[in-house]
Structures are given as C-alpha cells and as structure tokens.
N, C-alpha and C. Protein backbone atom coordinates (compact mmCIF):
# COMPACT_ATOMS: atom_id res chain seq x y z
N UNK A 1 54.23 68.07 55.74
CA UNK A 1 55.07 68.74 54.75
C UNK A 1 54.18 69.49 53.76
N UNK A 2 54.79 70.73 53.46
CA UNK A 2 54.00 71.66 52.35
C UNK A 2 54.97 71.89 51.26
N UNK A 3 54.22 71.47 50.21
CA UNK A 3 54.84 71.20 49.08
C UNK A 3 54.52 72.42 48.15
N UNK A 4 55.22 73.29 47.44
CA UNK A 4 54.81 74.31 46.76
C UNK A 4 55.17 74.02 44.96
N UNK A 5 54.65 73.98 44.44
CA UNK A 5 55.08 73.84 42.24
C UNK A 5 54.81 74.79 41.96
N UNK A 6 55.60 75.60 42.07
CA UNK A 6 55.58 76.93 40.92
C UNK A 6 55.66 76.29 39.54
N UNK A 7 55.24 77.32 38.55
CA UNK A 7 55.24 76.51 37.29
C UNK A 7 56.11 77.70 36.32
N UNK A 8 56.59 77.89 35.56
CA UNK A 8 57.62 78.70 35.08
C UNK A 8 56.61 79.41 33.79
N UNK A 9 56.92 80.87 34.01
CA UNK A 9 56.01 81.53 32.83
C UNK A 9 56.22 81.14 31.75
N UNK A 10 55.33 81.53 30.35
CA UNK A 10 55.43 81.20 28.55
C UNK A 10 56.69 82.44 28.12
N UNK A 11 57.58 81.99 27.70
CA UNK A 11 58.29 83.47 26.74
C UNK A 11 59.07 82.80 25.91
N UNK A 12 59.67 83.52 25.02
CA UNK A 12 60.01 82.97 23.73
C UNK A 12 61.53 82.30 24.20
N UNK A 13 61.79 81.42 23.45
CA UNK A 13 63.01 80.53 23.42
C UNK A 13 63.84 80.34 22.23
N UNK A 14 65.26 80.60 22.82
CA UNK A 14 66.18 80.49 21.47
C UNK A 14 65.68 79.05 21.10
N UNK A 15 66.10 77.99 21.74
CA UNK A 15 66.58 76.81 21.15
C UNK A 15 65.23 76.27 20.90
N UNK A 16 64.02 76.95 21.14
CA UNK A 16 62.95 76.87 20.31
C UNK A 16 62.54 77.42 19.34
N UNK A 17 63.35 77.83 18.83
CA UNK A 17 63.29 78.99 17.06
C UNK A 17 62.28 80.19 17.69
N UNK A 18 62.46 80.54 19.09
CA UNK A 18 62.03 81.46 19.54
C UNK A 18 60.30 81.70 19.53
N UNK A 19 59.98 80.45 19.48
CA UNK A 19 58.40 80.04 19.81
C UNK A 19 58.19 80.52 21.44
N UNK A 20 56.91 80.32 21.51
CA UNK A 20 57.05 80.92 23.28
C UNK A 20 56.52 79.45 23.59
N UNK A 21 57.71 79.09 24.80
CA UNK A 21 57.08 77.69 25.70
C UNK A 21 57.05 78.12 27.59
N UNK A 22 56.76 77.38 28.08
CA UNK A 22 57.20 76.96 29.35
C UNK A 22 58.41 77.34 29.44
N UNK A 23 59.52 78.28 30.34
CA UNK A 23 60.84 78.43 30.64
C UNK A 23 60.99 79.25 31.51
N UNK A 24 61.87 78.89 32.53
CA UNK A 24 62.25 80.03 33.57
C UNK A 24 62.94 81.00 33.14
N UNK A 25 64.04 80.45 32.22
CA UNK A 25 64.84 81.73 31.43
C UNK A 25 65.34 81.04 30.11
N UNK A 26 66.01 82.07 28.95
CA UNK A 26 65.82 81.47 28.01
C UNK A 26 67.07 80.50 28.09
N UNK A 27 67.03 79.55 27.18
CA UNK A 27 67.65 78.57 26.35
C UNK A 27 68.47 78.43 25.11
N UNK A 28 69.65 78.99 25.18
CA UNK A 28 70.22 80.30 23.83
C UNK A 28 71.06 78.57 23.16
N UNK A 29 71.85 77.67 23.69
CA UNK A 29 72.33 76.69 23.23
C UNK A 29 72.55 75.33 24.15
N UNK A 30 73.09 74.25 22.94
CA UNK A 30 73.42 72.43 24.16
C UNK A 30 74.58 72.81 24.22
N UNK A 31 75.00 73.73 24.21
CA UNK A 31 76.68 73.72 24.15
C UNK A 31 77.18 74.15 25.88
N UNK A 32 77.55 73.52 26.19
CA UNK A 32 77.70 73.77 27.68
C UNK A 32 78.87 75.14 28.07
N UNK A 33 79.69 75.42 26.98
CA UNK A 33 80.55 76.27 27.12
C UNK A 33 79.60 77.46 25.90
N UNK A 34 78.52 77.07 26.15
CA UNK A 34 77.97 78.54 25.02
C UNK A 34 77.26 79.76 25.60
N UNK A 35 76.80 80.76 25.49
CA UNK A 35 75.98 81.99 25.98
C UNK A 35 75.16 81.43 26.80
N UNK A 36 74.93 82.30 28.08
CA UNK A 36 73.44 82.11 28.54
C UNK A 36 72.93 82.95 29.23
N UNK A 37 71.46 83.09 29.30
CA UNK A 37 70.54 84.14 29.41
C UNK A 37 70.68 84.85 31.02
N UNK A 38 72.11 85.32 31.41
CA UNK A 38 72.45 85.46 32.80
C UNK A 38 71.17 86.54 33.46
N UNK A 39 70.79 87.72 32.89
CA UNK A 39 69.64 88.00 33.37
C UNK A 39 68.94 87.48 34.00
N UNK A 40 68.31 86.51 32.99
CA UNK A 40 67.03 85.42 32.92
C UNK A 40 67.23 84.52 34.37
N UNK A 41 68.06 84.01 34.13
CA UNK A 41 68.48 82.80 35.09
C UNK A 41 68.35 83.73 36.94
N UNK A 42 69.27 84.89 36.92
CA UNK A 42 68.86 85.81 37.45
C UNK A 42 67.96 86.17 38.36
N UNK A 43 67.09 86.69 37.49
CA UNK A 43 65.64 87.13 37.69
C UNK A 43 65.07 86.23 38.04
N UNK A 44 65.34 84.89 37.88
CA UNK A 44 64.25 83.46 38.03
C UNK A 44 64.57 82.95 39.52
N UNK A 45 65.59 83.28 39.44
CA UNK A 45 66.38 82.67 41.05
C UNK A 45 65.39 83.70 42.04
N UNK A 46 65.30 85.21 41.49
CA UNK A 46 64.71 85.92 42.90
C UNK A 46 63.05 86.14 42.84
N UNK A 47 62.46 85.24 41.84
CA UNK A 47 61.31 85.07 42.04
C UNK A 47 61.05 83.96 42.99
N UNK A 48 61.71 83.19 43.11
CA UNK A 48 61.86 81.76 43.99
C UNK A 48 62.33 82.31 45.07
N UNK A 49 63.75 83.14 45.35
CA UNK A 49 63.74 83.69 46.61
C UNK A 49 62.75 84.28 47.10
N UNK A 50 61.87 85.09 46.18
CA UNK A 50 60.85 85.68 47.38
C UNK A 50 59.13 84.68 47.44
N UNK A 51 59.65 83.14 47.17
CA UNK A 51 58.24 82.39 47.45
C UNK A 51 59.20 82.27 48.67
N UNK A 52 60.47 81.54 48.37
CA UNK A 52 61.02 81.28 49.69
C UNK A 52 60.85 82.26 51.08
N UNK A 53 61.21 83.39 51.11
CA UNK A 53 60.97 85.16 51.68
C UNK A 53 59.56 84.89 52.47
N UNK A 54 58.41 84.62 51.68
CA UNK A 54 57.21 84.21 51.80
C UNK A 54 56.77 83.37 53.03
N UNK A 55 57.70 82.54 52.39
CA UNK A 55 57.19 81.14 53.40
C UNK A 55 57.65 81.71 54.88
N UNK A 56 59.14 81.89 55.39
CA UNK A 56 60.21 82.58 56.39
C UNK A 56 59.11 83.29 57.16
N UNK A 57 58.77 84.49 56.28
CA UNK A 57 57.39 85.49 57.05
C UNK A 57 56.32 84.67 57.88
N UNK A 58 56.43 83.74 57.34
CA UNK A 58 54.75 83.24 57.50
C UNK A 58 55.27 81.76 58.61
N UNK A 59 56.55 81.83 59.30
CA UNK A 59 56.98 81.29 60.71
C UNK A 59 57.90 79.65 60.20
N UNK A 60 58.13 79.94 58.91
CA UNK A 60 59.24 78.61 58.51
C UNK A 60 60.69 78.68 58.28
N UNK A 61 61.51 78.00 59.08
CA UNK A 61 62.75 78.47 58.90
C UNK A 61 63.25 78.03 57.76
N UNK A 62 64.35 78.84 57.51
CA UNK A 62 64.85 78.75 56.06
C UNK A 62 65.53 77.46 56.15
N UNK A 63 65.99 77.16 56.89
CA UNK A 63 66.56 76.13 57.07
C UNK A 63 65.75 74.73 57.05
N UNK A 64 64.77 74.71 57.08
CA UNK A 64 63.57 73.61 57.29
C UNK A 64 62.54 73.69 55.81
N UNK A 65 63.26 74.84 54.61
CA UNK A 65 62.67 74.41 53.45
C UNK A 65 63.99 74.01 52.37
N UNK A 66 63.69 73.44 51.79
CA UNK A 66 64.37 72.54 50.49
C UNK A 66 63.65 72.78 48.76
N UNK A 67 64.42 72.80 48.15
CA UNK A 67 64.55 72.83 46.84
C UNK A 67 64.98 71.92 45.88
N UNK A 68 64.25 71.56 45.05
CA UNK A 68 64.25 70.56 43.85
C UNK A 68 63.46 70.98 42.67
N UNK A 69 64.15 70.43 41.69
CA UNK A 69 63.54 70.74 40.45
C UNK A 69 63.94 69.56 39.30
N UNK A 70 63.73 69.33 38.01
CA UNK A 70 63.68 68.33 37.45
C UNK A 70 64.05 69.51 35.76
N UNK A 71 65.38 69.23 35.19
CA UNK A 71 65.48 70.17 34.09
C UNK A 71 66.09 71.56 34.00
N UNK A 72 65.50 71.78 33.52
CA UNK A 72 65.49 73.98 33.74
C UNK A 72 65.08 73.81 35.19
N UNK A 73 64.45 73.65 35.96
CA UNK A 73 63.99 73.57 37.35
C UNK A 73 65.23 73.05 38.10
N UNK A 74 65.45 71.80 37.66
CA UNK A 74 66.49 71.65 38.70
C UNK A 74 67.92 72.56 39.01
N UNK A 75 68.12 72.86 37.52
CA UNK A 75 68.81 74.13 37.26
C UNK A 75 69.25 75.22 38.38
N UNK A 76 67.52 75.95 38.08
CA UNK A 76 66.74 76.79 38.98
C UNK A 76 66.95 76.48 40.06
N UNK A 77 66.76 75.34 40.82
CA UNK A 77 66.67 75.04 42.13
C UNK A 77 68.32 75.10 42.72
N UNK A 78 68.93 74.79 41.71
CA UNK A 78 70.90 74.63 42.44
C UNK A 78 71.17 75.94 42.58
N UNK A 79 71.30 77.04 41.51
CA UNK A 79 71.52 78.32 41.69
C UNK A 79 70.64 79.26 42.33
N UNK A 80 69.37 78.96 42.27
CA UNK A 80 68.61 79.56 43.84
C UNK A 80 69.27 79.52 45.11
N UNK A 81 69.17 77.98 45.38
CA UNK A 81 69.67 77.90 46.81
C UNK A 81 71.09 78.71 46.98
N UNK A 82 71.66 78.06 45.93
CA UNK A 82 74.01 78.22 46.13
C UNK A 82 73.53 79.98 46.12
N UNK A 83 72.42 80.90 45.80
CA UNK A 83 72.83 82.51 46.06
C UNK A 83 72.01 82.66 46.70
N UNK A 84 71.08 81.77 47.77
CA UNK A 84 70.06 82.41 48.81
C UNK A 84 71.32 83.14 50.06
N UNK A 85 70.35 84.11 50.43
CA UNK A 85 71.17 84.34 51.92
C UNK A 85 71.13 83.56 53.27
N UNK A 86 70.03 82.43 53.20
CA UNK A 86 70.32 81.83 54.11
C UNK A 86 70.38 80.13 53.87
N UNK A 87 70.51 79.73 55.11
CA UNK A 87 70.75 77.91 54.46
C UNK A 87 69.62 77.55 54.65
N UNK A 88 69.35 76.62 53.71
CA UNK A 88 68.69 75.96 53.17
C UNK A 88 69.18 74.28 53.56
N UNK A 89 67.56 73.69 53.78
CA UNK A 89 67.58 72.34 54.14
C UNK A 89 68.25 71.31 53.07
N UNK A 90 67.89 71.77 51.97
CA UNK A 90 68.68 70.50 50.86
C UNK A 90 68.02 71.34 49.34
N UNK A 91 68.84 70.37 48.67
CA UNK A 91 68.28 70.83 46.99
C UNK A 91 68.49 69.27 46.56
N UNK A 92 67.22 69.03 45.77
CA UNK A 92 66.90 68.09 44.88
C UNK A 92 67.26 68.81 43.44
N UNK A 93 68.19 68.10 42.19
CA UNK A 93 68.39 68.12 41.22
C UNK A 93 68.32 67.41 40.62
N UNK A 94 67.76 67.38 39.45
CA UNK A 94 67.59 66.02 38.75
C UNK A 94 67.71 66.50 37.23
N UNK A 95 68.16 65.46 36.19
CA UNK A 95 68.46 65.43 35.17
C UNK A 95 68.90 66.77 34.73
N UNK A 96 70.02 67.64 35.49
CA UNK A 96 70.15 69.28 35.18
C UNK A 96 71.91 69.45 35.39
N UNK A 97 71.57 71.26 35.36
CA UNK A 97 73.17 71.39 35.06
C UNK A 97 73.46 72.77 35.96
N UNK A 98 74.22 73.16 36.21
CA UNK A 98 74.70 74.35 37.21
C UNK A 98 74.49 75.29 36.61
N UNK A 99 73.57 76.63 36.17
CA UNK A 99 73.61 77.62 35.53
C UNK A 99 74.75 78.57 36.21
N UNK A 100 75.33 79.04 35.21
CA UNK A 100 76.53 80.17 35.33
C UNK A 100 78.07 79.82 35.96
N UNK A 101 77.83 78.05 35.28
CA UNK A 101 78.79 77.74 36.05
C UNK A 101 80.35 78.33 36.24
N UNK A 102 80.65 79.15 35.30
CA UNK A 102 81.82 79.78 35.54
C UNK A 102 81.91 80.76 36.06
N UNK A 103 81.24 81.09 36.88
CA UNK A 103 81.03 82.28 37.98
C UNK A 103 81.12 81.58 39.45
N UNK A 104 80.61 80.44 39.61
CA UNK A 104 81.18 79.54 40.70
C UNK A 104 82.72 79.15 41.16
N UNK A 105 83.17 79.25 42.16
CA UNK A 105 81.71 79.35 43.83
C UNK A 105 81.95 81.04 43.69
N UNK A 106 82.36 82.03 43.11
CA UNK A 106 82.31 83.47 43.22
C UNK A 106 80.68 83.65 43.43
N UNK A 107 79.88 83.29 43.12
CA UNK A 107 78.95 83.59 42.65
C UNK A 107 77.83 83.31 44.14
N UNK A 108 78.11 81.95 44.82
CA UNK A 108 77.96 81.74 46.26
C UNK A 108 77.57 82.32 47.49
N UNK A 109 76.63 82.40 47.91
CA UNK A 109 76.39 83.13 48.84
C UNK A 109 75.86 82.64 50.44
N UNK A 110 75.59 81.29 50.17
CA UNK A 110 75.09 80.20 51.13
C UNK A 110 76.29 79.77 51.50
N UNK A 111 75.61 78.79 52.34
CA UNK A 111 76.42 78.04 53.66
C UNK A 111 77.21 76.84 52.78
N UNK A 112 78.38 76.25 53.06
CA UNK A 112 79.01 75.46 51.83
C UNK A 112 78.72 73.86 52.40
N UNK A 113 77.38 73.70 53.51
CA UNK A 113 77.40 72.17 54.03
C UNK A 113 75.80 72.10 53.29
N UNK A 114 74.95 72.84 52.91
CA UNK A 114 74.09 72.42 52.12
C UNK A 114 74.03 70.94 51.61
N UNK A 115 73.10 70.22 51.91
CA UNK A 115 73.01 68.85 50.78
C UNK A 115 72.35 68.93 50.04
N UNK A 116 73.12 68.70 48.92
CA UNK A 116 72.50 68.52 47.83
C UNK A 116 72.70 66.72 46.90
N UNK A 117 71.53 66.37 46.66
CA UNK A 117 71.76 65.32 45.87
C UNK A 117 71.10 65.66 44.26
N UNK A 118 72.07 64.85 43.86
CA UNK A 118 71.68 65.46 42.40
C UNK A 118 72.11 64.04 41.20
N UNK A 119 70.91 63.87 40.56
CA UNK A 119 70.62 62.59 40.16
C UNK A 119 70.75 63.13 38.50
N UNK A 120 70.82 61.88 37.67
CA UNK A 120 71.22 61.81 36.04
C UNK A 120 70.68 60.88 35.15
N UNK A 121 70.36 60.43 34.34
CA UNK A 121 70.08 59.49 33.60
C UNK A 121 71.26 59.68 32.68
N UNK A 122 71.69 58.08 32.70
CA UNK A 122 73.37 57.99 31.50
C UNK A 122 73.13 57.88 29.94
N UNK A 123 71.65 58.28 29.65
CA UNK A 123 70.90 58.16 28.38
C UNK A 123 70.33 59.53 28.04
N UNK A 124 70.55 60.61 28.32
CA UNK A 124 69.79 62.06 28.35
C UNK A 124 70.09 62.22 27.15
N UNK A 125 69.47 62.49 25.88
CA UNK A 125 69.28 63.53 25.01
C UNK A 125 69.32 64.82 24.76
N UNK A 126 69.03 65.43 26.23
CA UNK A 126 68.11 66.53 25.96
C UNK A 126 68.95 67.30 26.91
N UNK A 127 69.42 67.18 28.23
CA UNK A 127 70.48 67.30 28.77
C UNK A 127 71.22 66.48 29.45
N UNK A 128 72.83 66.68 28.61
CA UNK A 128 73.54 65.40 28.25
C UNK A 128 74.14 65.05 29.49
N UNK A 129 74.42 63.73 29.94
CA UNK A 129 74.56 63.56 31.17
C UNK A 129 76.11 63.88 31.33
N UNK A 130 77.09 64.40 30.67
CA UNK A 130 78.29 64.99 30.89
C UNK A 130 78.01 66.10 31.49
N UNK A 131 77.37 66.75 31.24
CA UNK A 131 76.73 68.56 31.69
C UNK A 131 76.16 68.19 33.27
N UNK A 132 75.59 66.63 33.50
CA UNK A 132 75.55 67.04 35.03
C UNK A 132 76.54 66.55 36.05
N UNK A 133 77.50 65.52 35.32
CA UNK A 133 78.99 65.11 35.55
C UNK A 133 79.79 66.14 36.18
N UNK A 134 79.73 67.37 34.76
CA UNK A 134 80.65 68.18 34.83
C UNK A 134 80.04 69.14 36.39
N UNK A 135 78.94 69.65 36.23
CA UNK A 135 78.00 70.47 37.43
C UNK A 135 78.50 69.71 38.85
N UNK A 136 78.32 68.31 38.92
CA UNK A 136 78.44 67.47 40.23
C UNK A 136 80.06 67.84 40.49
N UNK A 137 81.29 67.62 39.79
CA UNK A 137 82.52 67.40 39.83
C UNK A 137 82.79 69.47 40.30
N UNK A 138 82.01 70.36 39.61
CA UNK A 138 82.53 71.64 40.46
C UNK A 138 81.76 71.77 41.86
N UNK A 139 80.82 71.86 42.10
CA UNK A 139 80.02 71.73 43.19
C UNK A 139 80.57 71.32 44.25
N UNK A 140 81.55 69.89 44.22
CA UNK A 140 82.21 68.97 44.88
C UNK A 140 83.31 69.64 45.45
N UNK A 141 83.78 70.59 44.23
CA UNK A 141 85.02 71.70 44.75
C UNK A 141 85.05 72.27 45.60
N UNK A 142 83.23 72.80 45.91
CA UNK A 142 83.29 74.02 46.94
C UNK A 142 82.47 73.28 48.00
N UNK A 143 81.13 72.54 47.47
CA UNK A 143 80.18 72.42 48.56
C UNK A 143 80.69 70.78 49.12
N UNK A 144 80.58 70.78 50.90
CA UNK A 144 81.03 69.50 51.75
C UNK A 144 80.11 68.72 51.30
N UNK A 145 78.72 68.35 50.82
CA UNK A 145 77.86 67.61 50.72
C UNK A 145 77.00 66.82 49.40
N UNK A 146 77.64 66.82 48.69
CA UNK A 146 77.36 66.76 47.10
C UNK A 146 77.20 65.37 46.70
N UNK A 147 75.79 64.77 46.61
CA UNK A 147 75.71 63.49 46.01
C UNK A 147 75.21 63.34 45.04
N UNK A 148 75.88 62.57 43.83
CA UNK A 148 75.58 62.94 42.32
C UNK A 148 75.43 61.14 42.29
N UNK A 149 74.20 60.60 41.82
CA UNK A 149 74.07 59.20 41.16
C UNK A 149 73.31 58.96 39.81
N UNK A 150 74.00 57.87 39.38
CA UNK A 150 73.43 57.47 37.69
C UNK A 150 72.62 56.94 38.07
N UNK A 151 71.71 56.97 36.88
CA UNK A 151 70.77 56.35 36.43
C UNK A 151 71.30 55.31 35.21
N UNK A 152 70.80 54.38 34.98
CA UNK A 152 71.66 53.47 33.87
C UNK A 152 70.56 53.30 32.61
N UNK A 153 70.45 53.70 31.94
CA UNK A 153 70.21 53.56 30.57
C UNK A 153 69.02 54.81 30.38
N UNK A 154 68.63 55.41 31.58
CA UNK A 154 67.19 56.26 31.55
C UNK A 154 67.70 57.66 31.15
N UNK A 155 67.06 58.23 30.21
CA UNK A 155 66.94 59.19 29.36
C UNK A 155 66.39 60.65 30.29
N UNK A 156 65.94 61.63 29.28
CA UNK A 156 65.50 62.78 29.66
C UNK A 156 64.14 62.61 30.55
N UNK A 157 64.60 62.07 31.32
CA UNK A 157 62.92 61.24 32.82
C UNK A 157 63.55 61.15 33.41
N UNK A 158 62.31 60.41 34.71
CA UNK A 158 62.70 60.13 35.55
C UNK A 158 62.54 58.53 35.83
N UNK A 159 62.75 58.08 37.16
CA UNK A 159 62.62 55.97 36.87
C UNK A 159 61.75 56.14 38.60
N UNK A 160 61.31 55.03 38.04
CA UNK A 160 61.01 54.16 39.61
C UNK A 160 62.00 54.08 41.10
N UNK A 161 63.21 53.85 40.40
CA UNK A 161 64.73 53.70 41.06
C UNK A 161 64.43 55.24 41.49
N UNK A 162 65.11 56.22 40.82
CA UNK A 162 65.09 57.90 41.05
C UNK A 162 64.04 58.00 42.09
N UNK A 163 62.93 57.93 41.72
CA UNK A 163 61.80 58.39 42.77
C UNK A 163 62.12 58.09 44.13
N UNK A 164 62.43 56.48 44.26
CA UNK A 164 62.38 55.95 45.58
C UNK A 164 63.53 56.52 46.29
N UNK A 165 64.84 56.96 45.28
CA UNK A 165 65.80 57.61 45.96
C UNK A 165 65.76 58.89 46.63
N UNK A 166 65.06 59.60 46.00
CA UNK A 166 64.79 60.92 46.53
C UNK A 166 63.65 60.93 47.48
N UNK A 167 62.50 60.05 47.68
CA UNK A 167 61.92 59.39 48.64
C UNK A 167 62.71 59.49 49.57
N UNK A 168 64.06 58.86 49.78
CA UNK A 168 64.89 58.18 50.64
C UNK A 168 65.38 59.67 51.30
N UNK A 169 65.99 60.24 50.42
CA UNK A 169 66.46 61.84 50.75
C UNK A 169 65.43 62.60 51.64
N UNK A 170 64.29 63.02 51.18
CA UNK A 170 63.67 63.28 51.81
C UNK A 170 63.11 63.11 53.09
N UNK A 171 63.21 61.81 53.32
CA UNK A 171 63.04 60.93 54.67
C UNK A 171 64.28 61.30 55.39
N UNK A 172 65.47 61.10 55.16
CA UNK A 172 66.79 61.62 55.51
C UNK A 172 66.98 63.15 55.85
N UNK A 173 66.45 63.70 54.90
CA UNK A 173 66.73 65.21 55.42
C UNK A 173 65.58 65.69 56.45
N UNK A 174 64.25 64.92 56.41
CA UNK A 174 63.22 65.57 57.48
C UNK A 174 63.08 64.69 58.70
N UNK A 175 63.82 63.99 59.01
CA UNK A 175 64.48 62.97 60.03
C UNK A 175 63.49 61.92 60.30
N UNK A 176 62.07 61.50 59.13
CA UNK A 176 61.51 60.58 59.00
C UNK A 176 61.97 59.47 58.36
N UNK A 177 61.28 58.64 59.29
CA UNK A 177 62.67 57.21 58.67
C UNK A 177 61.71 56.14 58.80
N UNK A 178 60.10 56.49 58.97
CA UNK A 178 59.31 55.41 58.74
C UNK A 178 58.79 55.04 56.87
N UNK A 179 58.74 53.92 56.90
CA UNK A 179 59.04 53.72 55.32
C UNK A 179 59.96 53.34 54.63
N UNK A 180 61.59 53.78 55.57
CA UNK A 180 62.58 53.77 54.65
C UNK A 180 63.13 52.93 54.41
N UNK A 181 63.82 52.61 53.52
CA UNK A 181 64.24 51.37 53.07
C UNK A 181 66.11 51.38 54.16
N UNK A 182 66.47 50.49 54.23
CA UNK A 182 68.54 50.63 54.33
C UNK A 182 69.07 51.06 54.11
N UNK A 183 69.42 52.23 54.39
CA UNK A 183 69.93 53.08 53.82
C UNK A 183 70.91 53.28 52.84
N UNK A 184 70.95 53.55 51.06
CA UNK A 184 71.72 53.10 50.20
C UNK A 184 72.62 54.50 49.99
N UNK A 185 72.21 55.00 50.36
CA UNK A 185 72.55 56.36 49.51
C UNK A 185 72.86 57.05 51.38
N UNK A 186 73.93 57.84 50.63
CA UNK A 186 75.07 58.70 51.50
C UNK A 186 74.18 59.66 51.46
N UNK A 187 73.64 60.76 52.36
CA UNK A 187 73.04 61.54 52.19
C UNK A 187 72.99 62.15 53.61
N UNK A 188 72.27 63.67 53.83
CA UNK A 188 72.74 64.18 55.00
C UNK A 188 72.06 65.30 54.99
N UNK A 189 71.65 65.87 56.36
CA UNK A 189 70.84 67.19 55.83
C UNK A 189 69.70 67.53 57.36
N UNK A 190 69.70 69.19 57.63
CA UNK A 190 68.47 69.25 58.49
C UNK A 190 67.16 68.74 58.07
N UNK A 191 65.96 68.74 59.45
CA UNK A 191 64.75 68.73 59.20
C UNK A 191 64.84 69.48 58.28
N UNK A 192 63.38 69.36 57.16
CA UNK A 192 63.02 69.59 56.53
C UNK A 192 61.30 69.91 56.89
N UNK A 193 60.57 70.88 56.52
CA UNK A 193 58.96 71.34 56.34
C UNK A 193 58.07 71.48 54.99
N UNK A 194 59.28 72.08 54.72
CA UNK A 194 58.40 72.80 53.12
C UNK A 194 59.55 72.27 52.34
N UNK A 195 58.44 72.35 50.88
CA UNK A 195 59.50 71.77 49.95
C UNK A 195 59.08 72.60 48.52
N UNK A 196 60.20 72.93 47.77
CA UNK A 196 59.70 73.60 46.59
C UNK A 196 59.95 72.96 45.68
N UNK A 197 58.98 72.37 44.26
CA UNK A 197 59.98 71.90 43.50
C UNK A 197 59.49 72.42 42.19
N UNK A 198 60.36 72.92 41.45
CA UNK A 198 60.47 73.59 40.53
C UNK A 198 60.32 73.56 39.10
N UNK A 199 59.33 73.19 38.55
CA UNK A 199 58.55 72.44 37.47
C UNK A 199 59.29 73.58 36.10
C-alpha cells in the first residue's frame, strides 16, 4: 500500500482573526448553517483530484485508491471523493463535517455505493459532534454505504479504539484480513492500493 499526506497550504483564516495557518480553505464560522468559503473548498477538492489524476496515469485504478482525512481533511476527503468522476475505493472521515452540505446530493458526481465510514468523538469542541451527526444522517439519504460511529467521551482526537477501527476498514476494504480482529464494524468496499489521507 502507498500512502500519500498532502499537507494543506498557510493562508489567512476567518475564524483565526485572519492570521495565516495550515487550511485547505478558509474557515468563515462554527455555525453549521453559516457562510462558507465555496471557492476554497472547491479549489481544494481539485487539487486532490489531480494527486488522484496522478496516481490513475501512473497504472492505479481509481477504484483501488481511498480517501481519508481527520478535520478540515476529512472534510476535504468526503467532498473530493462525493464530486470525483470516478469511484473510488472508500473515504475515511474522521472528527468532520460535509462541506456544502446544502448542495447535496445535487452536487454528486460519483457512484452512490462508495463506502464510506465516518467516525466522531461525542466530546468535540472544535467540531461539534452534531455537525458530524447531521453530515452522517444526509449522506445516508443518498449514499448505500454510510457508517458513522461514536466515540464516547473523546474530544477533537483521535483514540486507540478509532485507530484500530479504521485499521479494521482498511483491512476490509483491501481484502486483507490478516491481523484482523471479528469483525465489529459493518463495513464494505473494493480492494484498495493507495491511500490518501488528508492532513
């Protein structure tokens, strides 16, 4: 397996009093029904399409790479895949939220059996675990494959538990099953090769 971390350029941020940090696109509010940087988000998705583009050229099927991200990344990684043109092996999400969600599924351009699992901590601060409630419960609307699990008391991180789960996914979606534990988790998905995850 080839693992790729893009790392997201420095530019200024609303909800950072417009300091320049780490961000794929900006961060205008926590308000889940507030503005957002649709450009940004945008533009970020087709820089990732064309690592993805990249990889395809270079003899990997689209179908045999996967996407995950953790945050703004995981973000990144749901609305990448849901507007790639082709399917995609799985998306890892973690502690995140559906960018543009009211443009969904209009907005859709992939295959609607995609798996995606998409994980939460019931303690987030930072992004509130209603925002990935709410993301899991539309997703569910359109896409056949949607597994959304808590985390119980774990905050804006990740746990030991999380890791081993997406461990588990991974093993599941690339049809390796040495290692794996019993299978706890509902999950489903082609081989897998490459993996992007989206820092």
């Amino acid at each position: 397996m080839k693992v790729i971390c893009p790392t997201a350029p420095t530019m200024p941020v609303t909800l950072n009093a417009g300091f320049r940090m780490p961000s794929w696109f900006d961060l205008r509010t926590l308000d889940i029904s507030g503005p957002e940087d649709e450009e940004g988000i945008k533009s970020a998705a087709q820089n990732i399409k064309a690592m993805i583009d990249d990889e395809v050229t270079k003899g990997i099927a689209a179908n045999r790479i996967l996407l995950g991200g953790f945050s703004q990344g995981g973000a990144l990684a749901l609305f990448t895949a849901l507007t790639y043109n082709q399917p995609l092996a799985g998306v890892v999400a973690l502690s995140c939220w559906l960018p543009l969600h009211k443009q969904f599924p209009g907005l859709k351009t992939n295959a609607d059996d995609i798996p995606i699992f998409q994980a939460h901590g019931d303690f987030d601060p930072v992004v509130p675990y209603k925002f990935g409630q709410l993301s899991a419960s539309l997703l569910k609307s359109f896409m056949k494959n949607v597994t959304f699990k808590t985390y119980n008391g774990v905050s804006h991180t990740s746990s030991e538990e999380e890791m081993d789960d997406v461990r588990e996914v991974l093993a599941s979606w690339s049809g390796d099953d040495r290692n794996r534990k019993s299978s706890k988790l509902d999950v489903s998905g082609s081989a897998t090769a490459q993996c992007c995850l989206i820092s």
